[in-house]
Protein backbone atom coordinates (compact mmCIF):
# COMPACT_ATOMS: atom_id res chain seq x y z
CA UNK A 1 71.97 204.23 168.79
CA UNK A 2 74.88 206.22 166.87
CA UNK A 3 74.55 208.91 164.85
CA UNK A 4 73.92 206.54 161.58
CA UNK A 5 71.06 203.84 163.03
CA UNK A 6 69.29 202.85 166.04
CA UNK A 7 69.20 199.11 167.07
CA UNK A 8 66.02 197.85 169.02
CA UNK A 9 65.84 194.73 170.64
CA UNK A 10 62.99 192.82 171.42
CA UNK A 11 60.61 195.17 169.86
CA UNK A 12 56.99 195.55 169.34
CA UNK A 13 55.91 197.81 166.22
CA UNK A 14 51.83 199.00 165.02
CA UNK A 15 50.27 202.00 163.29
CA UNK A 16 47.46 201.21 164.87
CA UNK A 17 46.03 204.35 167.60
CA UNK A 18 44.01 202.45 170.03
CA UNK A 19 45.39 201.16 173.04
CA UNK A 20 46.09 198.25 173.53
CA UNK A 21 46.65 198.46 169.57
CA UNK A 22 44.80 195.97 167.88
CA UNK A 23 47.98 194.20 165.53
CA UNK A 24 51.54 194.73 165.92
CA UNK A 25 54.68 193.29 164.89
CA UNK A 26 57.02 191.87 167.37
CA UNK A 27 60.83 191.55 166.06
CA UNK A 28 63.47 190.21 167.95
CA UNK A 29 65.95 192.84 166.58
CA UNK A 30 65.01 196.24 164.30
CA UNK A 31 67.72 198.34 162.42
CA UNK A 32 66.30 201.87 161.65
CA UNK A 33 69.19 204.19 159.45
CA UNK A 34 66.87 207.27 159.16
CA UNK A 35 66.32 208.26 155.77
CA UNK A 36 68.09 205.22 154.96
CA UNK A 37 66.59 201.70 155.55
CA UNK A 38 63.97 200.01 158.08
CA UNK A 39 65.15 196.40 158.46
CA UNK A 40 63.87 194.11 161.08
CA UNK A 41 64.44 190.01 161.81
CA UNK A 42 62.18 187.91 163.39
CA UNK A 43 59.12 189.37 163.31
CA UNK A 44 56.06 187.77 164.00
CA UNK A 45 52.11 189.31 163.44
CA UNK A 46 49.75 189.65 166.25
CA UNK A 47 45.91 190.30 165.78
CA UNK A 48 44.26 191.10 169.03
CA UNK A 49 47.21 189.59 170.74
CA UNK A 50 46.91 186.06 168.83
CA UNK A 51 50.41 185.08 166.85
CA UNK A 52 49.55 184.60 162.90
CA UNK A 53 52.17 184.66 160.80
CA UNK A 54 55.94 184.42 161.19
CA UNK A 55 58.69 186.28 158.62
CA UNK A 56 62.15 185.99 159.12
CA UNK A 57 62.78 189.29 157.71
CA UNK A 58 61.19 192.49 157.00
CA UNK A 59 63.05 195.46 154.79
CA UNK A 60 61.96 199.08 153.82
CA UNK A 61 63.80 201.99 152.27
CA UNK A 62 63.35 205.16 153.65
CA UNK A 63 65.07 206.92 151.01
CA UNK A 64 65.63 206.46 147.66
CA UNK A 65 68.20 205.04 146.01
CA UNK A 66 67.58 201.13 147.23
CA UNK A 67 66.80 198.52 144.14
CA UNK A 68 64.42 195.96 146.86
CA UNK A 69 61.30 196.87 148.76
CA UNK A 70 58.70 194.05 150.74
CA UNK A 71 55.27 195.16 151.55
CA UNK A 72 52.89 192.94 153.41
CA UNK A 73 48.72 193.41 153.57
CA UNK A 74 46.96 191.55 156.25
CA UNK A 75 43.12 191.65 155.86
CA UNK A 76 40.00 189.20 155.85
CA UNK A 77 37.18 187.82 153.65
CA UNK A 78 34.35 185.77 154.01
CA UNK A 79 35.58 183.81 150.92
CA UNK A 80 39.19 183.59 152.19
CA UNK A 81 39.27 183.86 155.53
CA UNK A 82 42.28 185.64 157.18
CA UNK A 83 45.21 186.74 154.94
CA UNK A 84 48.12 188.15 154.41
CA UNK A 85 49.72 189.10 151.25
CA UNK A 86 53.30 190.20 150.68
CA UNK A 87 55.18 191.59 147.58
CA UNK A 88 58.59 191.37 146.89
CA UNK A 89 60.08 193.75 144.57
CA UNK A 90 63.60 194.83 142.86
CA UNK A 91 64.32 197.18 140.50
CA UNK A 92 66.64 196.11 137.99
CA UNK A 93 66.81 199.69 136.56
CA UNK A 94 64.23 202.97 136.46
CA UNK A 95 62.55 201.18 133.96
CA UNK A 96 62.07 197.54 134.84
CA UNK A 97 61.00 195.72 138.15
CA UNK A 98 60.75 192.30 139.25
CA UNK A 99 57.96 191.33 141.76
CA UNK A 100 57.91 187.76 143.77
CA UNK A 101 54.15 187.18 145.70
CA UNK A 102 54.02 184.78 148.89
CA UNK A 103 50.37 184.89 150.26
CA UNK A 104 48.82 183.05 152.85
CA UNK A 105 44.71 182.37 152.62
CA UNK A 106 43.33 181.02 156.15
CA UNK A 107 40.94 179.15 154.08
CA UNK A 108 42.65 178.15 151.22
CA UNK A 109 46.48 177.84 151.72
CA UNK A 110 49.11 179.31 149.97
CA UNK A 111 49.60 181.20 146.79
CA UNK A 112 52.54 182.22 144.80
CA UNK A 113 53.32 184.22 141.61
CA UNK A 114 56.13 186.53 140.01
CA UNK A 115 55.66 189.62 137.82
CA UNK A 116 57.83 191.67 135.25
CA UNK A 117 56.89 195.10 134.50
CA UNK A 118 58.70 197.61 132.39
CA UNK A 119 57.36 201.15 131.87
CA UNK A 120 58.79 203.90 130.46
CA UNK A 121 56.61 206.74 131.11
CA UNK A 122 54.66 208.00 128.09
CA UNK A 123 56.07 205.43 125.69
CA UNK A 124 55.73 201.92 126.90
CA UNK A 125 54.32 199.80 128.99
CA UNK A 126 54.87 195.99 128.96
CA UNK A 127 53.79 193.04 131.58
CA UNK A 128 53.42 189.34 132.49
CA UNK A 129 52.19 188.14 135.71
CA UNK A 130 51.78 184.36 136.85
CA UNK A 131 49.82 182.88 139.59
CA UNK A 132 49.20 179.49 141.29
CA UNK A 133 47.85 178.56 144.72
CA UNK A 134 46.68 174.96 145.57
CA UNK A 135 43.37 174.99 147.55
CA UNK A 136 42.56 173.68 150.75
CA UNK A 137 39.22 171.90 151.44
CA UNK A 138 37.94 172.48 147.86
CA UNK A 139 37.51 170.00 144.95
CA UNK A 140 39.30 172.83 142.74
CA UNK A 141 42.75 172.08 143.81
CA UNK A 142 45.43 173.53 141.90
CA UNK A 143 44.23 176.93 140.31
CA UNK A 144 45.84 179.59 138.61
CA UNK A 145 46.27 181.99 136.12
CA UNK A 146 48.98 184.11 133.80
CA UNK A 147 48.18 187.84 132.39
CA UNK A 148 49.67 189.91 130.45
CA UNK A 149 50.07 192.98 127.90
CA UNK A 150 50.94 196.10 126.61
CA UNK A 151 50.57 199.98 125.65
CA UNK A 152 52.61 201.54 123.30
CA UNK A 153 53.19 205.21 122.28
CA UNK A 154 53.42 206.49 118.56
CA UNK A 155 55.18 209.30 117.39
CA UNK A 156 53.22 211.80 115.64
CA UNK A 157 53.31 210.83 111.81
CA UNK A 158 53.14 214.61 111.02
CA UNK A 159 54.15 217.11 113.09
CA UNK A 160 51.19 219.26 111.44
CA UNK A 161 48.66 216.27 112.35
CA UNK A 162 47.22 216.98 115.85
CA UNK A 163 46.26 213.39 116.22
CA UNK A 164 48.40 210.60 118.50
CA UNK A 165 47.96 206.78 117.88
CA UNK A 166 48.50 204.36 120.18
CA UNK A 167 48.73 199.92 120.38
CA UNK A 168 47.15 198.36 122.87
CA UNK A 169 47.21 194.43 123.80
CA UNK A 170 46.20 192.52 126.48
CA UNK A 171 45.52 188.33 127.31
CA UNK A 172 44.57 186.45 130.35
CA UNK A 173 45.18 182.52 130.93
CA UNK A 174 43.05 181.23 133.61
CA UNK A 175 42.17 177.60 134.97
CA UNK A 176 38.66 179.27 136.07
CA UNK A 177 36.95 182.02 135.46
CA UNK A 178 36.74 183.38 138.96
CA UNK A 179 40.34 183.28 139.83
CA UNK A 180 40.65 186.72 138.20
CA UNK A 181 38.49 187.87 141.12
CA UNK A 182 39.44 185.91 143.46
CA UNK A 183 43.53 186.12 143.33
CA UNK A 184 44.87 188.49 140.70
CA UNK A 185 46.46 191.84 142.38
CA UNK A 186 46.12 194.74 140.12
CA UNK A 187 45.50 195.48 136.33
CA UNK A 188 48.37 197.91 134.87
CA UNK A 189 46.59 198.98 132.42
């Protein structure tokens, strides 16, 4: 370590509290600039010691000022089996973002999908998401689905007028009806 970042090699990471911890993340090299950046290569995702998923790399900020964040969400389902989705996301300004989705379903493959959202806070907000996955062991095969919208602000038409008006629009594409509960993330709405 320096006064800047410390370097770990060979490291094992978890939030968990029990002991032995029951998932961590072992990376074969970790950069952590405090207040800064979390940045990690190699990492692979244990669940009760049992390898499941492999990604090269892994990068937080820790402060602001950094336009890309990754977030990953292991979990399970009866429907889905084991998973693990991860976001992607830049900000191209305070005002629009960019998100890329790589999931993995131990029961039905992989899924991918991209959004745009741009929000500017009590004026506007505006998105389009997209999602595919082609699933395993099912006669459904390729699935997916595209969403979409937005909210919009008025100014007052008189000042002496207490009400506000407001425009609202939303649509959903979907190859089945239950892929909106079965693989779309969040409404932002």
């Amino acid at each position: 370590f320096n006064d800047r970042r410390y370097l770990y090699k060979k490291a094992s990471v978890t939030s968990c509290d029990d002991e032995p911890a029951h998932y961590h993340i072992r990376s074969s090299r970790i950069y952590m600039a405090p207040n800064r950046y979390f940045l990690a290569y190699n990492n692979v995702f244990f669940l009760s010691g049992i390898p499941l998923l492999y990604f090269p790399v892994l990068y937080r900020p820790l402060g602001e000022g950094t336009p890309v964040t990754s977030s990953f969400h292991p979990g399970y389902d009866r429907r889905n089996g084991v998973y693990i989705k991860s976001s992607f996301v830049y900000k191209f300004n305070p005002n629009i973002r960019g998100k890329l989705f790589l999931d993995y379903f131990g029961r039905k493959g992989f899924g991918t999908g991209a959004e745009v959202d741009y929000r500017k806070p009590e004026k506007d907000i505006s998105n389009l998401s997209l999602y595919r996955i082609r699933e395993t062991g099912t006669l459904r095969g390729d699935r997916w689905g595209a969403s979409g919208g937005y909210w919009h602000s008025f100014n007052r038409f008189s000042e002496s007028a207490p009400a506000r008006y407001y425009s609202q629009s939303f649509f959903r594409l979907l190859s089945a009806p239950q892929f909106n509960n079965d693989f779309f993330r969040n409404n932002p709405f």
